[in-house]
C-alpha atoms as a PDB file:
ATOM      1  CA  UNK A   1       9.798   9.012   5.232  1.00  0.00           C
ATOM      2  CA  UNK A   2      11.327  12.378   5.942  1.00  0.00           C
ATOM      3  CA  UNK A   3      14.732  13.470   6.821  1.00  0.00           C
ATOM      4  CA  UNK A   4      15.535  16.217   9.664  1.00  0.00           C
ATOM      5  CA  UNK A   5      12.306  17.740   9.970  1.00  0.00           C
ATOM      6  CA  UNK A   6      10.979  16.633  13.167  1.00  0.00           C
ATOM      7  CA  UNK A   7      12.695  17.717  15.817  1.00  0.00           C
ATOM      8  CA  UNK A   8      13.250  21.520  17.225  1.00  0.00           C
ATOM      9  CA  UNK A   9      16.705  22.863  17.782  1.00  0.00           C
ATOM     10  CA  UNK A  10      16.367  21.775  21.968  1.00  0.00           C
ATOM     11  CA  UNK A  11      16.064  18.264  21.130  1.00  0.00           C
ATOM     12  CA  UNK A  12      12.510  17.777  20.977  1.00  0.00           C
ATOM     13  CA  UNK A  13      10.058  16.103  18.746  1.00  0.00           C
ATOM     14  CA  UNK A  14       7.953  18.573  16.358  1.00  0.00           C
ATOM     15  CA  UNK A  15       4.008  17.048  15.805  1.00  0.00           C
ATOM     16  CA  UNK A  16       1.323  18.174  13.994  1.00  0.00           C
ATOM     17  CA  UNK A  17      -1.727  19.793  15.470  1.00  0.00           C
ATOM     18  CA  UNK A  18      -3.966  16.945  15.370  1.00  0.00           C
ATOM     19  CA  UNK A  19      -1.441  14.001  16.329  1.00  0.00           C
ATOM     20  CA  UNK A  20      -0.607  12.907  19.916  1.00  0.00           C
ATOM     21  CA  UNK A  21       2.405  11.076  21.062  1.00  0.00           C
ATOM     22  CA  UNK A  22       1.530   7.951  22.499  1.00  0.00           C
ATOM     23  CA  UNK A  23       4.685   6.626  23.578  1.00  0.00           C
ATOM     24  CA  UNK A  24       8.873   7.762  24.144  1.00  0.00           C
ATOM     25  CA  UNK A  25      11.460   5.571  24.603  1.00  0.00           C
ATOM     26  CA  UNK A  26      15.271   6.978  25.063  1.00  0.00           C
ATOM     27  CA  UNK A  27      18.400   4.902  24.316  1.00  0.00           C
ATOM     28  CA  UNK A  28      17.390   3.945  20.966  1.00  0.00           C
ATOM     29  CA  UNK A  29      19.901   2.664  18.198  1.00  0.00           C
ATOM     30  CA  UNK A  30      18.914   3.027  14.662  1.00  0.00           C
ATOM     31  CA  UNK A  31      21.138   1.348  11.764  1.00  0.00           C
ATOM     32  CA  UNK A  32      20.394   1.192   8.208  1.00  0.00           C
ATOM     33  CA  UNK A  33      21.106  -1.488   5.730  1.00  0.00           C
ATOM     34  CA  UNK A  34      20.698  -2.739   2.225  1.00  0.00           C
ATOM     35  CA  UNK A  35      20.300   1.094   0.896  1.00  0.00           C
ATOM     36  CA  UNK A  36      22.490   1.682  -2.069  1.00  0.00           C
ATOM     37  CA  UNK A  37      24.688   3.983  -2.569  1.00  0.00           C
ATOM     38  CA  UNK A  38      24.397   5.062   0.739  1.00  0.00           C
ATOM     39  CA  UNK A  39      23.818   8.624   1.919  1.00  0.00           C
ATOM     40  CA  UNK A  40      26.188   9.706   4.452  1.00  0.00           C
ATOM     41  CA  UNK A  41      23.453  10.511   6.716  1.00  0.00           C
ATOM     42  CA  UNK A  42      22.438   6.842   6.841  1.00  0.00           C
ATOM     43  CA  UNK A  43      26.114   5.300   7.792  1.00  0.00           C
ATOM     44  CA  UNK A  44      26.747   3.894  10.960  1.00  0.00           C
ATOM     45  CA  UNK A  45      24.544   3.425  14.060  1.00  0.00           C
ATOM     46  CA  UNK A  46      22.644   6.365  15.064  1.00  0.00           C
ATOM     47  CA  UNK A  47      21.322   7.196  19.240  1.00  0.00           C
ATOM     48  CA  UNK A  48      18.874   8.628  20.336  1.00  0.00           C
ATOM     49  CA  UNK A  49      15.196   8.452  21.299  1.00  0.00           C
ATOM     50  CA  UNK A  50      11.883   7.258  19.571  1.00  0.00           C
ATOM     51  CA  UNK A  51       8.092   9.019  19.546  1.00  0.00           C
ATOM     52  CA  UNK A  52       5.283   6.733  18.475  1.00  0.00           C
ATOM     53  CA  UNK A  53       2.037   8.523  16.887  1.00  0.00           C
ATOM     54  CA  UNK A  54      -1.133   7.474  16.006  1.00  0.00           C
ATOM     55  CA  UNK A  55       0.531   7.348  12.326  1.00  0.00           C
ATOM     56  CA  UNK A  56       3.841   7.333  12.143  1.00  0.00           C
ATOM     57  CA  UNK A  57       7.393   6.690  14.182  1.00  0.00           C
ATOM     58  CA  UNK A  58       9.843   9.335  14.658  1.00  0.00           C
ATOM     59  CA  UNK A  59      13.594   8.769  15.769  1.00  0.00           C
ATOM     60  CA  UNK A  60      15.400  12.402  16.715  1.00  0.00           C
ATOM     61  CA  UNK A  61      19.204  11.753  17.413  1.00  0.00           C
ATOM     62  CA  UNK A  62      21.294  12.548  20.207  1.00  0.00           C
ATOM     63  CA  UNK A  63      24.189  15.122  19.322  1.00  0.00           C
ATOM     64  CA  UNK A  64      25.527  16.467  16.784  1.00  0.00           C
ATOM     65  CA  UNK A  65      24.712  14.134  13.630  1.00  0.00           C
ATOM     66  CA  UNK A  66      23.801  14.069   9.653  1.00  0.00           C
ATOM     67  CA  UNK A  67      20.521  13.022  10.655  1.00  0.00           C
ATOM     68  CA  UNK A  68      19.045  14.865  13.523  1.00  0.00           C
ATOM     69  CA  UNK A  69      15.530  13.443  13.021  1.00  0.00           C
ATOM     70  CA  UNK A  70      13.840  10.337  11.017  1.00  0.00           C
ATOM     71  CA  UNK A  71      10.274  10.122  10.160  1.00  0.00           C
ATOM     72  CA  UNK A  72       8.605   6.854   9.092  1.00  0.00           C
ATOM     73  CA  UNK A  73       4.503   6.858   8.505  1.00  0.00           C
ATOM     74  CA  UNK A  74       3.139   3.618   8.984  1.00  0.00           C
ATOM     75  CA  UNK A  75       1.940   3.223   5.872  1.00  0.00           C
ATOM     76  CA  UNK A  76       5.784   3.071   4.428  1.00  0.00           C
ATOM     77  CA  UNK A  77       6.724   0.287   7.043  1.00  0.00           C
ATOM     78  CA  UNK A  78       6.452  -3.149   5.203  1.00  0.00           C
ATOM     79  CA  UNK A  79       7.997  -6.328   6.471  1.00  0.00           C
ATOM     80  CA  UNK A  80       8.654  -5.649  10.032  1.00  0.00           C
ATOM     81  CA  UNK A  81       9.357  -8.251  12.882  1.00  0.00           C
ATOM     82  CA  UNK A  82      10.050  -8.259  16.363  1.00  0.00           C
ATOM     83  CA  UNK A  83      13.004  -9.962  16.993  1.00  0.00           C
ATOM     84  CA  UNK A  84      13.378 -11.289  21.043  1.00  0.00           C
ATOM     85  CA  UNK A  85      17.334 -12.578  20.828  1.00  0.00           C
ATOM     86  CA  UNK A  86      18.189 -15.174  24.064  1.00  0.00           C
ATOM     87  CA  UNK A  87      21.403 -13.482  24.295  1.00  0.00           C
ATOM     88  CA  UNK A  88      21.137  -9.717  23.322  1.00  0.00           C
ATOM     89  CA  UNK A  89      18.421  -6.844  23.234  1.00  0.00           C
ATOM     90  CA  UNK A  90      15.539  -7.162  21.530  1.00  0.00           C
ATOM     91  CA  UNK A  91      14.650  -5.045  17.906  1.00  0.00           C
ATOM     92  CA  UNK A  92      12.551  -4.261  15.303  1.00  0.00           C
ATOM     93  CA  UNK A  93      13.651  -5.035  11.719  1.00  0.00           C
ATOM     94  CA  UNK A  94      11.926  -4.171   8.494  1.00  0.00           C
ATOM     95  CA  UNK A  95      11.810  -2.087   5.487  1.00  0.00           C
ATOM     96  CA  UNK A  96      10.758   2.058   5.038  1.00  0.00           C
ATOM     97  CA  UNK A  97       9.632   3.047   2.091  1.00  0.00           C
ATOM     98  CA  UNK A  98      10.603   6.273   0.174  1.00  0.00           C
ATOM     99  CA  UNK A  99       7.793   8.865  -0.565  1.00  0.00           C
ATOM    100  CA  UNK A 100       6.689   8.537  -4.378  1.00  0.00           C
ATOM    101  CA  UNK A 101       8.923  10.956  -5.945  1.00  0.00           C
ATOM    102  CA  UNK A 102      11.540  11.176  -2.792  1.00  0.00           C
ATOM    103  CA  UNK A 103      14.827   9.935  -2.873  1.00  0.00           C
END
């Protein structure tokens, strides 16, 4: 996982040569939980908009925020589930993974 260094200074997404994005969705909300202690970056409910790749997912916030961009390779994802609420919108829940040696 990587912290603001995946989006440009217009908004946009920043991909490598080789990778493609497959999908965009806008009005995303990002929370994180269960991270202790927690980085100010990580507090409260983040907006924005999410780029899916061939290998990883990539949330860039709307506005002025700590976190501007969040990277998450798929191989760091554990855990996740699709959850399809009768009364509310539907998410994604599960776990990232820090980088060996990243915080």
């Amino acid at each position: 996982m990587a912290l603001n260094r995946n989006h440009s200074e217009g908004g946009g997404v920043i991909v490598n040569n080789s990778e493609s994005i497959l999908m965009t969705y806008d009005h995303i909300e990002i929370s994180f939980s269960d991270i202790e202690p927690i980085p100010d970056a990580f507090k409260g409910t983040k907006k924005g908009s999410v780029f899916l790749t061939p290998y990883r997912v990539i949330f860039v916030s709307k506005g002025k925020d700590a976190m501007q961009s969040f990277m998450m390779p798929f191989y760091l994802l554990k855990d996740c589930e699709i959850k399809q609420p009768v009364f509310g919108a539907n998410y994604i829940k599960g776990t990232v993974k820090a980088e060996a040696g990243g915080r």
